[in-house]
C-alpha atoms as a PDB file:
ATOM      1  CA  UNK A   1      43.474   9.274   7.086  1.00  0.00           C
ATOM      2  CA  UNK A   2      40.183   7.691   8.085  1.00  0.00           C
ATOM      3  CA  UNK A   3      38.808   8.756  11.652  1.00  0.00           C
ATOM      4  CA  UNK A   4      37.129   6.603  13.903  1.00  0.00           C
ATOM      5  CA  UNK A   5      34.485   8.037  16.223  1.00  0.00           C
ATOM      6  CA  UNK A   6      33.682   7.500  19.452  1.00  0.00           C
ATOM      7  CA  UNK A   7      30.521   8.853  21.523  1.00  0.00           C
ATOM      8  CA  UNK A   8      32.190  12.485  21.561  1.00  0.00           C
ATOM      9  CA  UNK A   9      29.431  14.479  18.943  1.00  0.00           C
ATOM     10  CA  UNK A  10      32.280  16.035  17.048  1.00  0.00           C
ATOM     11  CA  UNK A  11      33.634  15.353  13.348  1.00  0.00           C
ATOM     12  CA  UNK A  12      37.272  15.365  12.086  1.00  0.00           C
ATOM     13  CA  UNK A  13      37.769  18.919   9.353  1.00  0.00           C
ATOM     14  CA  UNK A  14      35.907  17.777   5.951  1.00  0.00           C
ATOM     15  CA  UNK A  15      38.780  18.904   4.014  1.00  0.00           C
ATOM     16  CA  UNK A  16      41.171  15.555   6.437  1.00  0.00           C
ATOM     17  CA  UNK A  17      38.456  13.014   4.119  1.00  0.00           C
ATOM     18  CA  UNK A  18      40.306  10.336   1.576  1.00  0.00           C
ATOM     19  CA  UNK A  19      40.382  11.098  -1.885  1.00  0.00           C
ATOM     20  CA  UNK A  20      36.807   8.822  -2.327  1.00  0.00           C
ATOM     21  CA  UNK A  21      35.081  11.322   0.195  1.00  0.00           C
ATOM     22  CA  UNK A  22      35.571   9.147   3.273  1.00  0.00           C
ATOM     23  CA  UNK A  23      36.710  10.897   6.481  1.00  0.00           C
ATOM     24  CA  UNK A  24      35.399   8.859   9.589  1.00  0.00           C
ATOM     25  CA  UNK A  25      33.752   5.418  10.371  1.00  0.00           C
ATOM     26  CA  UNK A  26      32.059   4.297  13.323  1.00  0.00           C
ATOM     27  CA  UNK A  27      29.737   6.615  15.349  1.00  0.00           C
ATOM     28  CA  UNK A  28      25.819   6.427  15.551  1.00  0.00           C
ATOM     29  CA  UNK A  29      22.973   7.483  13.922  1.00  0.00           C
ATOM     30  CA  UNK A  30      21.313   9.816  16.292  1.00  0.00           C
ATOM     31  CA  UNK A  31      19.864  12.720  15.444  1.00  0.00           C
ATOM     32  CA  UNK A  32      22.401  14.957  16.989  1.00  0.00           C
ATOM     33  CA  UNK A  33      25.137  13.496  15.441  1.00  0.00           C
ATOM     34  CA  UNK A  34      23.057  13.572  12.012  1.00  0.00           C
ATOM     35  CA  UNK A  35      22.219  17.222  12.540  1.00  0.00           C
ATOM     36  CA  UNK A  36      25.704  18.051  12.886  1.00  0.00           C
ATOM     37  CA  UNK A  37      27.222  16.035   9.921  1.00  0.00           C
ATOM     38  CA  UNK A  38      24.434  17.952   7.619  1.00  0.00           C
ATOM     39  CA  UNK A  39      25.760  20.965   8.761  1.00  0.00           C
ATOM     40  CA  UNK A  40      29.170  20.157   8.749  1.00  0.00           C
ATOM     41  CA  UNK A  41      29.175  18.987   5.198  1.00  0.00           C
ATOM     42  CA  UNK A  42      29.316  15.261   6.184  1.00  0.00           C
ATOM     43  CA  UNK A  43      26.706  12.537   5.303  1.00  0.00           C
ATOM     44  CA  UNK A  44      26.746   8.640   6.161  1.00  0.00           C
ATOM     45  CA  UNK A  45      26.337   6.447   3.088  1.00  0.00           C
ATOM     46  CA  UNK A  46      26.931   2.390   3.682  1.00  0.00           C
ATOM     47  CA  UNK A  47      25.005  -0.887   4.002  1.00  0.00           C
ATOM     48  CA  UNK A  48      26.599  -2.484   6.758  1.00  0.00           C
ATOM     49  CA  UNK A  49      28.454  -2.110   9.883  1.00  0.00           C
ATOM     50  CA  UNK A  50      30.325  -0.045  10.778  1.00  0.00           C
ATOM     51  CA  UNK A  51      28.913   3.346   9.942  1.00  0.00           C
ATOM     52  CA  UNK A  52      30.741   5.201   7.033  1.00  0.00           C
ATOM     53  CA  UNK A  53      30.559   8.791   6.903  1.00  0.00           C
ATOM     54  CA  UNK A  54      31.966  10.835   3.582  1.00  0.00           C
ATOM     55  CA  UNK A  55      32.419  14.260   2.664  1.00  0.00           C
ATOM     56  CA  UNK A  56      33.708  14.400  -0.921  1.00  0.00           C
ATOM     57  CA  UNK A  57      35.746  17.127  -2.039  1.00  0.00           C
ATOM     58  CA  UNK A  58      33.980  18.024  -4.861  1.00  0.00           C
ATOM     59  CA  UNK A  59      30.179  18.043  -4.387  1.00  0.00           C
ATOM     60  CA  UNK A  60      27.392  17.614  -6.875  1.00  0.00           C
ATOM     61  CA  UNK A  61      24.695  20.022  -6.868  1.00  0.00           C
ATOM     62  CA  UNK A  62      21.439  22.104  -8.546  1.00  0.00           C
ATOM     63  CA  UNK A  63      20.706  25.632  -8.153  1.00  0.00           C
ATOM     64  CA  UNK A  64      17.242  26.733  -8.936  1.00  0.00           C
ATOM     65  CA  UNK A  65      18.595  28.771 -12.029  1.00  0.00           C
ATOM     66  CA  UNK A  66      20.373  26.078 -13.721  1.00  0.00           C
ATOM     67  CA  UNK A  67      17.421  23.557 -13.531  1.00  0.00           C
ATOM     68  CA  UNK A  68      17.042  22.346 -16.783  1.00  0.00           C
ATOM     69  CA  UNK A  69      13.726  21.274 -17.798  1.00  0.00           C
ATOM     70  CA  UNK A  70      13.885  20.202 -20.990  1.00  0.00           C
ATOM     71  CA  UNK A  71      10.632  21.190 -23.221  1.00  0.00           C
ATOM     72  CA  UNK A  72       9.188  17.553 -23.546  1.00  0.00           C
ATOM     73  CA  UNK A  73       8.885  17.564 -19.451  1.00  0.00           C
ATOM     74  CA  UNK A  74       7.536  21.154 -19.713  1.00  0.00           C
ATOM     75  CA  UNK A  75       4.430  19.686 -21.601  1.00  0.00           C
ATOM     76  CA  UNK A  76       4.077  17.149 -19.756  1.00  0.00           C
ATOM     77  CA  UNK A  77       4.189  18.912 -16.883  1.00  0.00           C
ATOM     78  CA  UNK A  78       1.486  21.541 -18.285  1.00  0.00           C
ATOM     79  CA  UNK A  79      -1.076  18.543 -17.973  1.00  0.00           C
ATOM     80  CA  UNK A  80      -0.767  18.174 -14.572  1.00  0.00           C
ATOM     81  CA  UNK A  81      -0.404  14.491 -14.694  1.00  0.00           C
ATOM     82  CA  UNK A  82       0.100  13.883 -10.982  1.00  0.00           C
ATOM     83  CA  UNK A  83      -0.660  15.371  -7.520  1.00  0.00           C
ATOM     84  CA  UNK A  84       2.481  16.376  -5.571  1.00  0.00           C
ATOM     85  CA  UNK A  85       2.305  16.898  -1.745  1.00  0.00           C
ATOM     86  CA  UNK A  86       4.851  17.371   0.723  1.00  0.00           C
ATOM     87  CA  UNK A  87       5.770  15.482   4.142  1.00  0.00           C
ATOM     88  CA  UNK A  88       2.667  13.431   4.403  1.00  0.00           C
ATOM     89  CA  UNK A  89       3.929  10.089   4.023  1.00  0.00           C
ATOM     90  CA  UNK A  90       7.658  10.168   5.024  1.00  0.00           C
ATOM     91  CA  UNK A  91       7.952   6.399   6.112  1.00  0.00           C
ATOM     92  CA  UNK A  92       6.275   5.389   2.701  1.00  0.00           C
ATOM     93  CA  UNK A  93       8.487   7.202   0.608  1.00  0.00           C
ATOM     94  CA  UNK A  94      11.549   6.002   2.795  1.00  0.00           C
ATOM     95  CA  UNK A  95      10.533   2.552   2.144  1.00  0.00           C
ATOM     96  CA  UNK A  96      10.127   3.228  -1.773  1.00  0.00           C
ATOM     97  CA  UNK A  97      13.502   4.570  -1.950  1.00  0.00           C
ATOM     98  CA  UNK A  98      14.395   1.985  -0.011  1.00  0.00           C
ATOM     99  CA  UNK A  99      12.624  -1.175  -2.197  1.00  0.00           C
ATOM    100  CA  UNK A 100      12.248   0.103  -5.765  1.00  0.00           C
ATOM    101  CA  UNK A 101      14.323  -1.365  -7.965  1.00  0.00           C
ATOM    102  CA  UNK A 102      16.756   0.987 -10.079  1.00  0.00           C
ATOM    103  CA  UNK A 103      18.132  -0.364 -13.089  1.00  0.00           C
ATOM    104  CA  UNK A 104      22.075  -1.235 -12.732  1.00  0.00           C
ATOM    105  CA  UNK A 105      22.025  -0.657  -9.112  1.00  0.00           C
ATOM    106  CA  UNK A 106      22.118  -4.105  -6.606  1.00  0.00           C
ATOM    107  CA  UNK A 107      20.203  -3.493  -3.126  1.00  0.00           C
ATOM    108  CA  UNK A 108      20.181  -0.667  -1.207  1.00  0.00           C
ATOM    109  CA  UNK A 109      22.067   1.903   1.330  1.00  0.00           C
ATOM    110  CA  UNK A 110      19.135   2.489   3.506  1.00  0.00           C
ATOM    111  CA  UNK A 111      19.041  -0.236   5.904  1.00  0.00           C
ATOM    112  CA  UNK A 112      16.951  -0.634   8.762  1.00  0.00           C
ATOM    113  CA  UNK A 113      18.743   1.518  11.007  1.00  0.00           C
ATOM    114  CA  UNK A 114      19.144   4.451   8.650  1.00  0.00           C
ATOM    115  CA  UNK A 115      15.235   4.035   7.535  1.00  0.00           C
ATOM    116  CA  UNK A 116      14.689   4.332  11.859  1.00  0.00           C
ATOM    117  CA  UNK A 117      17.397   6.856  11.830  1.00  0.00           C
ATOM    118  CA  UNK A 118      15.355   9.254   9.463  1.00  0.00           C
ATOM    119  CA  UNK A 119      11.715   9.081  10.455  1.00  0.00           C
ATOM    120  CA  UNK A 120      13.113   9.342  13.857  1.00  0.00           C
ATOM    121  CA  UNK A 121      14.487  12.918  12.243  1.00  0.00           C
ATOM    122  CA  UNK A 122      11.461  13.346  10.470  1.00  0.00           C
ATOM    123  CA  UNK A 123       9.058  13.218  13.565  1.00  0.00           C
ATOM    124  CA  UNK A 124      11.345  15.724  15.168  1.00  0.00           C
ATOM    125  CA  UNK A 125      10.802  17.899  12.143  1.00  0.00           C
ATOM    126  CA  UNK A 126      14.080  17.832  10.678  1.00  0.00           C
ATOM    127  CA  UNK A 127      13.927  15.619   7.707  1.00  0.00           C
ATOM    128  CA  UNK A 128      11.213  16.818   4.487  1.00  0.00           C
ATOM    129  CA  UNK A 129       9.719  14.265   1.863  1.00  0.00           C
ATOM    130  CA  UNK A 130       7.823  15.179  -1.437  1.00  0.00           C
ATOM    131  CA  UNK A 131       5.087  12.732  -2.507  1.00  0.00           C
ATOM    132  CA  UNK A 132       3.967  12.234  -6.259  1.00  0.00           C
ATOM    133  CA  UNK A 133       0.548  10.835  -6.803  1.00  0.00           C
ATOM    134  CA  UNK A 134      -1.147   9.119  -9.425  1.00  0.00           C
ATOM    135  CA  UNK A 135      -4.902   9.061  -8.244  1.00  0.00           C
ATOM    136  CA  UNK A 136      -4.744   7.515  -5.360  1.00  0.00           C
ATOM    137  CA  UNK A 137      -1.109   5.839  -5.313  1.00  0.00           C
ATOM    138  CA  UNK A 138       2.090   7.212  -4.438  1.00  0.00           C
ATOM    139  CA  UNK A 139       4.405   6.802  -7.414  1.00  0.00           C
ATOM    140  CA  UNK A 140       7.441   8.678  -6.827  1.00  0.00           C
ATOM    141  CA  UNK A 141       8.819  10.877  -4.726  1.00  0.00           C
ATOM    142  CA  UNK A 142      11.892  11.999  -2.739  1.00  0.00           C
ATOM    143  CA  UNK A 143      13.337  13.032   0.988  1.00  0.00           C
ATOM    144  CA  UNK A 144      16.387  15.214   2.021  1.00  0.00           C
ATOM    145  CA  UNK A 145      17.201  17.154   5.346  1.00  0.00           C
ATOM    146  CA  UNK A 146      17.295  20.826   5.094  1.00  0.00           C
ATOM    147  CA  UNK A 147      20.042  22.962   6.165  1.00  0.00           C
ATOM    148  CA  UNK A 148      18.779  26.633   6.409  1.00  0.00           C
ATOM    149  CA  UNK A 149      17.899  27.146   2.426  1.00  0.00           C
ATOM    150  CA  UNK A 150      20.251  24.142   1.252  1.00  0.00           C
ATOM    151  CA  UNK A 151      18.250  21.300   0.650  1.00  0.00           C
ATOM    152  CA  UNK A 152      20.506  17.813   0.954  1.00  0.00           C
ATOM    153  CA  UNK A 153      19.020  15.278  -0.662  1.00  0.00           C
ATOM    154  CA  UNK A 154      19.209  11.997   0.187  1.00  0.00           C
ATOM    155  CA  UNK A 155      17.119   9.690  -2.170  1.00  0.00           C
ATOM    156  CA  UNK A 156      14.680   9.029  -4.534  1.00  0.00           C
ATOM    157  CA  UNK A 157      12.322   6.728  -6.716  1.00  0.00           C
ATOM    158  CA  UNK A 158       9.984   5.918  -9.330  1.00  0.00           C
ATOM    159  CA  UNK A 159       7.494   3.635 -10.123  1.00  0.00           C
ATOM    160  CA  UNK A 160       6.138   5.945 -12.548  1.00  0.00           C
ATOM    161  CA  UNK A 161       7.859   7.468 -15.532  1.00  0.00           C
ATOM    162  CA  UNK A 162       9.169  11.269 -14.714  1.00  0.00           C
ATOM    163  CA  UNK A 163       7.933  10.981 -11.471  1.00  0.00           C
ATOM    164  CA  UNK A 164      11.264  11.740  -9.499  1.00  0.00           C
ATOM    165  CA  UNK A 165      11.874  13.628 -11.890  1.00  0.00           C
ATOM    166  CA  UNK A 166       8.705  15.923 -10.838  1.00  0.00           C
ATOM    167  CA  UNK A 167       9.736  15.603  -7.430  1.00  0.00           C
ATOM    168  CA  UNK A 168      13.172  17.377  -8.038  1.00  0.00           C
ATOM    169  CA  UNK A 169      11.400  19.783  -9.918  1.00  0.00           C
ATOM    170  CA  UNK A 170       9.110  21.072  -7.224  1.00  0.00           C
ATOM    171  CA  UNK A 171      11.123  20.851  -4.406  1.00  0.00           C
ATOM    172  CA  UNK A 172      13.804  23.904  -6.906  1.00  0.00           C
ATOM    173  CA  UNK A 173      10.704  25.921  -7.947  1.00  0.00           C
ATOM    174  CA  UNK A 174       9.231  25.954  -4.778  1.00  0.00           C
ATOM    175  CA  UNK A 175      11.391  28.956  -3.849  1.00  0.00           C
ATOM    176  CA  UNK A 176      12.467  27.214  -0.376  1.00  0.00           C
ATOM    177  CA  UNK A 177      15.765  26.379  -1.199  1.00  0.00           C
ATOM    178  CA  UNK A 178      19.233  27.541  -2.973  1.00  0.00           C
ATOM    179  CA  UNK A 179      20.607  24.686  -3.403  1.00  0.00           C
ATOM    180  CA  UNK A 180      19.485  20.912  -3.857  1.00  0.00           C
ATOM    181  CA  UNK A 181      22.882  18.776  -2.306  1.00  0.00           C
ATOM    182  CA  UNK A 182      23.073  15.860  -4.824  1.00  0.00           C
ATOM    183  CA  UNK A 183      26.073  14.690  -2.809  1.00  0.00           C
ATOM    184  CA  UNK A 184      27.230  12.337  -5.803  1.00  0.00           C
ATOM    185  CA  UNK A 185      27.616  12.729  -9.450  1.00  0.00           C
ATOM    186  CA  UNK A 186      25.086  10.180 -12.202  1.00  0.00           C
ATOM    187  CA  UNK A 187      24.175  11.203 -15.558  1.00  0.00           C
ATOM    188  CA  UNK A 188      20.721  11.402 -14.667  1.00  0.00           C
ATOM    189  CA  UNK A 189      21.032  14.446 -12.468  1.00  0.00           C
ATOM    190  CA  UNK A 190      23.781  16.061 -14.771  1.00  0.00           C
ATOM    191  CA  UNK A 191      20.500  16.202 -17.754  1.00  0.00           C
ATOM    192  CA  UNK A 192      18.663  18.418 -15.100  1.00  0.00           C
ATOM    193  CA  UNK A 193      21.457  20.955 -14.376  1.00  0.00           C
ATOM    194  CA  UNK A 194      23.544  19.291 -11.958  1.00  0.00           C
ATOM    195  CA  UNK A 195      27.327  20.108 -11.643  1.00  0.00           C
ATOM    196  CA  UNK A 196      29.907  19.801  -9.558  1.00  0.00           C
ATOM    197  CA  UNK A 197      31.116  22.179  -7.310  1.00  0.00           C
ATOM    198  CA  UNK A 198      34.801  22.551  -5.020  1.00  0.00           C
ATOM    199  CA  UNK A 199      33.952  21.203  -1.260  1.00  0.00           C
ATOM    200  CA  UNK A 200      35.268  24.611  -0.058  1.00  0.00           C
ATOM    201  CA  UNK A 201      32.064  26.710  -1.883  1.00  0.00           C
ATOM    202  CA  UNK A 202      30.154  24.145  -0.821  1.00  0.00           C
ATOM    203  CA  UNK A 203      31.192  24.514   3.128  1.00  0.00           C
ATOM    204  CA  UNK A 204      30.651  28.320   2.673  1.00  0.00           C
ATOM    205  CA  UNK A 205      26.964  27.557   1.509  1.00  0.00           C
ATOM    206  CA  UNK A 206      26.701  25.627   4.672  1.00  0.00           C
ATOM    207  CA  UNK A 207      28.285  28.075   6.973  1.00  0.00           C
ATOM    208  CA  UNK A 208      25.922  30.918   5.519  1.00  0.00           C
ATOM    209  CA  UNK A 209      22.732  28.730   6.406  1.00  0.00           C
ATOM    210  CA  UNK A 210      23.453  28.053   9.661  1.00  0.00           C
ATOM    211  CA  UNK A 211      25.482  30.596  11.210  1.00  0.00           C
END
Protein backbone atom coordinates (compact mmCIF):
# COMPACT_ATOMS: atom_id res chain seq x y z
CA UNK A 1 0.00 0.00 0.00
CA UNK A 2 1.34 3.41 -0.95
CA UNK A 3 0.54 6.32 1.62
CA UNK A 4 -0.23 9.66 0.73
CA UNK A 5 0.76 12.48 3.07
CA UNK A 6 -0.75 15.33 4.06
CA UNK A 7 0.76 18.37 6.21
CA UNK A 8 0.62 16.04 9.46
CA UNK A 9 4.84 15.51 10.04
CA UNK A 10 4.36 11.82 10.56
CA UNK A 11 5.37 8.71 8.27
CA UNK A 12 3.45 5.42 7.70
CA UNK A 13 5.82 2.09 9.62
CA UNK A 14 8.88 1.50 7.05
CA UNK A 15 8.27 -2.09 7.17
CA UNK A 16 4.02 -0.99 5.29
CA UNK A 17 6.64 0.18 1.98
CA UNK A 18 5.97 -1.84 -1.57
CA UNK A 19 8.23 -4.42 -2.47
CA UNK A 20 10.43 -1.53 -4.69
CA UNK A 21 10.96 0.45 -1.32
CA UNK A 22 8.08 2.87 -1.85
CA UNK A 23 5.85 3.62 1.17
CA UNK A 24 4.33 7.23 0.77
CA UNK A 25 4.01 10.02 -1.93
CA UNK A 26 3.15 13.47 -1.59
CA UNK A 27 4.36 15.59 1.40
CA UNK A 28 7.07 18.43 1.33
CA UNK A 29 10.47 18.93 1.52
CA UNK A 30 10.99 20.82 4.68
CA UNK A 31 13.46 20.26 6.88
CA UNK A 32 11.35 18.81 9.57
CA UNK A 33 9.81 16.44 7.57
CA UNK A 34 13.43 15.57 6.07
CA UNK A 35 14.85 15.25 9.56
CA UNK A 36 12.33 12.85 10.46
CA UNK A 37 12.37 10.56 7.31
CA UNK A 38 16.40 10.28 7.97
CA UNK A 39 15.66 9.12 11.17
CA UNK A 40 12.90 7.08 10.45
CA UNK A 41 14.67 5.14 7.79
CA UNK A 42 12.83 6.95 4.92
CA UNK A 43 14.45 9.05 2.09
CA UNK A 44 12.70 10.90 -0.99
CA UNK A 45 14.18 9.89 -4.34
CA UNK A 46 12.13 11.24 -7.68
CA UNK A 47 12.36 13.86 -10.45
CA UNK A 48 9.03 15.13 -10.61
CA UNK A 49 5.90 15.80 -8.86
CA UNK A 50 4.62 14.43 -6.61
CA UNK A 51 7.21 13.70 -3.97
CA UNK A 52 8.17 9.93 -3.65
CA UNK A 53 9.49 8.76 -0.51
CA UNK A 54 11.08 4.94 -0.21
CA UNK A 55 12.35 2.88 2.42
CA UNK A 56 13.59 -0.39 0.91
CA UNK A 57 13.60 -3.42 2.83
CA UNK A 58 16.87 -4.38 2.34
CA UNK A 59 19.40 -1.51 2.57
CA UNK A 60 22.82 -1.12 1.06
CA UNK A 61 25.55 -0.11 3.21
CA UNK A 62 29.60 0.29 4.29
CA UNK A 63 30.99 -0.15 7.61
CA UNK A 64 34.35 1.31 8.24
CA UNK A 65 35.84 -2.32 8.64
CA UNK A 66 34.71 -3.73 5.47
CA UNK A 67 36.00 -0.76 3.31
CA UNK A 68 37.86 -2.24 0.75
CA UNK A 69 40.59 -0.30 -0.66
CA UNK A 70 42.06 -2.15 -3.07
CA UNK A 71 46.11 -1.75 -3.21
CA UNK A 72 46.25 0.23 -6.60
CA UNK A 73 44.01 3.12 -4.72
CA UNK A 74 46.27 2.65 -1.64
CA UNK A 75 49.25 4.01 -3.81
CA UNK A 76 47.62 6.31 -5.23
CA UNK A 77 46.35 7.53 -2.35
CA UNK A 78 50.00 7.55 -0.65
CA UNK A 79 50.78 10.49 -3.17
CA UNK A 80 48.39 12.64 -1.95
CA UNK A 81 47.07 13.55 -5.28
CA UNK A 82 44.28 15.85 -4.13
CA UNK A 83 43.22 18.14 -1.23
CA UNK A 84 40.04 16.96 0.55
CA UNK A 85 38.03 19.42 2.76
CA UNK A 86 34.81 19.16 4.31
CA UNK A 87 31.50 21.42 4.19
CA UNK A 88 33.00 24.38 2.48
CA UNK A 89 31.27 24.40 -0.67
CA UNK A 90 27.94 22.52 -0.14
CA UNK A 91 25.91 24.30 -3.00
CA UNK A 92 28.89 23.53 -5.46
CA UNK A 93 29.07 20.05 -4.80
CA UNK A 94 25.13 19.83 -4.87
CA UNK A 95 25.21 21.25 -8.23
CA UNK A 96 28.07 18.72 -9.42
CA UNK A 97 26.10 15.88 -8.30
CA UNK A 98 23.48 17.42 -9.72
CA UNK A 99 25.13 18.24 -13.53
CA UNK A 100 27.94 15.72 -14.02
CA UNK A 101 27.28 13.37 -16.33
CA UNK A 102 27.48 9.55 -15.20
CA UNK A 103 27.85 7.09 -17.77
CA UNK A 104 24.46 4.96 -18.39
CA UNK A 105 22.50 7.18 -16.22
CA UNK A 106 19.87 9.92 -18.15
CA UNK A 107 19.38 13.29 -16.02
CA UNK A 108 19.11 13.62 -12.63
CA UNK A 109 16.99 13.15 -9.18
CA UNK A 110 18.02 16.36 -7.67
CA UNK A 111 15.81 18.91 -9.00
CA UNK A 112 15.52 22.33 -8.05
CA UNK A 113 13.51 21.87 -5.11
CA UNK A 114 15.53 19.07 -3.58
CA UNK A 115 18.96 21.11 -4.46
CA UNK A 116 16.85 24.22 -2.22
CA UNK A 117 15.65 21.53 0.01
CA UNK A 118 19.32 20.54 1.07
CA UNK A 119 21.35 23.71 1.37
CA UNK A 120 18.36 24.91 3.15
CA UNK A 121 19.41 21.72 5.60
CA UNK A 122 22.84 22.46 5.17
CA UNK A 123 22.72 26.15 6.47
CA UNK A 124 20.84 24.82 9.43
CA UNK A 125 23.73 22.47 9.98
CA UNK A 126 22.17 19.32 9.26
CA UNK A 127 23.38 18.21 5.93
CA UNK A 128 27.69 17.53 5.53
CA UNK A 129 29.58 17.67 2.06
CA UNK A 130 33.24 16.47 1.37
CA UNK A 131 35.15 18.44 -1.29
CA UNK A 132 38.08 16.90 -3.45
CA UNK A 133 40.50 19.32 -4.94
CA UNK A 134 42.80 19.32 -7.66
CA UNK A 135 44.84 22.65 -7.18
CA UNK A 136 42.52 24.96 -7.24
CA UNK A 137 39.29 23.10 -8.71
CA UNK A 138 36.83 21.05 -7.09
CA UNK A 139 36.78 17.67 -8.81
CA UNK A 140 34.76 15.38 -6.87
CA UNK A 141 33.16 15.09 -3.96
CA UNK A 142 30.05 13.94 -2.05
CA UNK A 143 27.06 15.07 0.57
CA UNK A 144 24.86 12.95 2.98
CA UNK A 145 22.86 13.94 6.22
CA UNK A 146 24.07 12.47 9.37
CA UNK A 147 22.06 10.60 11.76
CA UNK A 148 23.97 10.38 15.14
CA UNK A 149 27.17 8.19 13.78
CA UNK A 150 25.22 6.84 10.57
CA UNK A 151 26.18 8.75 7.77
CA UNK A 152 23.26 8.60 4.81
CA UNK A 153 24.55 9.39 1.81
CA UNK A 154 22.89 10.93 -0.72
CA UNK A 155 25.14 11.57 -3.85
CA UNK A 156 28.15 11.88 -5.51
CA UNK A 157 30.50 12.82 -8.56
CA UNK A 158 33.54 12.95 -10.47
CA UNK A 159 35.15 14.88 -12.86
CA UNK A 160 38.32 13.42 -11.91
CA UNK A 161 39.31 9.79 -11.92
CA UNK A 162 39.02 8.16 -8.16
CA UNK A 163 37.90 11.22 -6.94
CA UNK A 164 34.49 10.01 -5.36
CA UNK A 165 36.06 7.40 -4.77
CA UNK A 166 38.47 9.46 -2.25
CA UNK A 167 35.56 11.11 -0.98
CA UNK A 168 33.94 7.79 0.32
CA UNK A 169 37.12 6.94 1.60
CA UNK A 170 37.58 9.82 3.98
CA UNK A 171 34.34 10.39 5.07
CA UNK A 172 34.80 5.91 6.64
CA UNK A 173 38.33 6.64 7.96
CA UNK A 174 37.53 9.70 9.44
CA UNK A 175 36.30 7.85 12.53
CA UNK A 176 32.88 9.99 12.57
CA UNK A 177 30.69 7.50 11.45
CA UNK A 178 29.55 3.61 11.67
CA UNK A 179 27.92 3.36 8.94
CA UNK A 180 27.86 5.09 5.37
CA UNK A 181 23.76 4.53 4.18
CA UNK A 182 24.23 3.73 0.43
CA UNK A 183 20.45 3.42 0.31
CA UNK A 184 20.67 1.47 -3.15
CA UNK A 185 22.70 -1.32 -4.46
CA UNK A 186 25.43 -0.56 -7.99
CA UNK A 187 28.44 -2.50 -8.61
CA UNK A 188 30.51 0.35 -8.02
CA UNK A 189 29.90 0.56 -4.31
CA UNK A 190 29.75 -3.35 -3.92
CA UNK A 191 34.01 -3.14 -5.16
CA UNK A 192 34.45 -0.90 -1.98
CA UNK A 193 32.73 -3.17 0.61
CA UNK A 194 29.23 -2.43 0.23
CA UNK A 195 26.50 -5.05 1.10
CA UNK A 196 23.25 -5.32 1.78
CA UNK A 197 21.74 -5.46 4.92
CA UNK A 198 17.76 -6.56 6.30
CA UNK A 199 15.71 -3.07 6.81
CA UNK A 200 15.06 -4.31 10.39
CA UNK A 201 19.17 -4.06 11.43
CA UNK A 202 19.15 -1.21 9.63
CA UNK A 203 16.13 0.56 11.76
CA UNK A 204 17.97 -0.65 14.94
CA UNK A 205 21.16 1.33 13.73
CA UNK A 206 18.86 4.23 13.45
CA UNK A 207 17.06 3.85 16.68
CA UNK A 208 20.55 3.53 18.55
CA UNK A 209 21.70 7.00 17.01
CA UNK A 210 19.00 8.88 17.89
CA UNK A 211 17.36 7.68 20.86
Amino acid sequence: MIFRLDERLIFPDPELAEPDGLLAIAGDLSPERLLLAYQSGIFPWYDEDPILWYAPHERCVIYPEELNISRSMQRFLRKAPFKITINTCFEDVITACATVEREGQDGTWINEDMKVAYINLYNLGHAHSIEVWQQDELVGGMYGIPVGRVFCGESMFSKVSNTSKAALIHLLQSGNYDLLDCQVHNDHLESLGARMIPQKDYMALLQNNIG
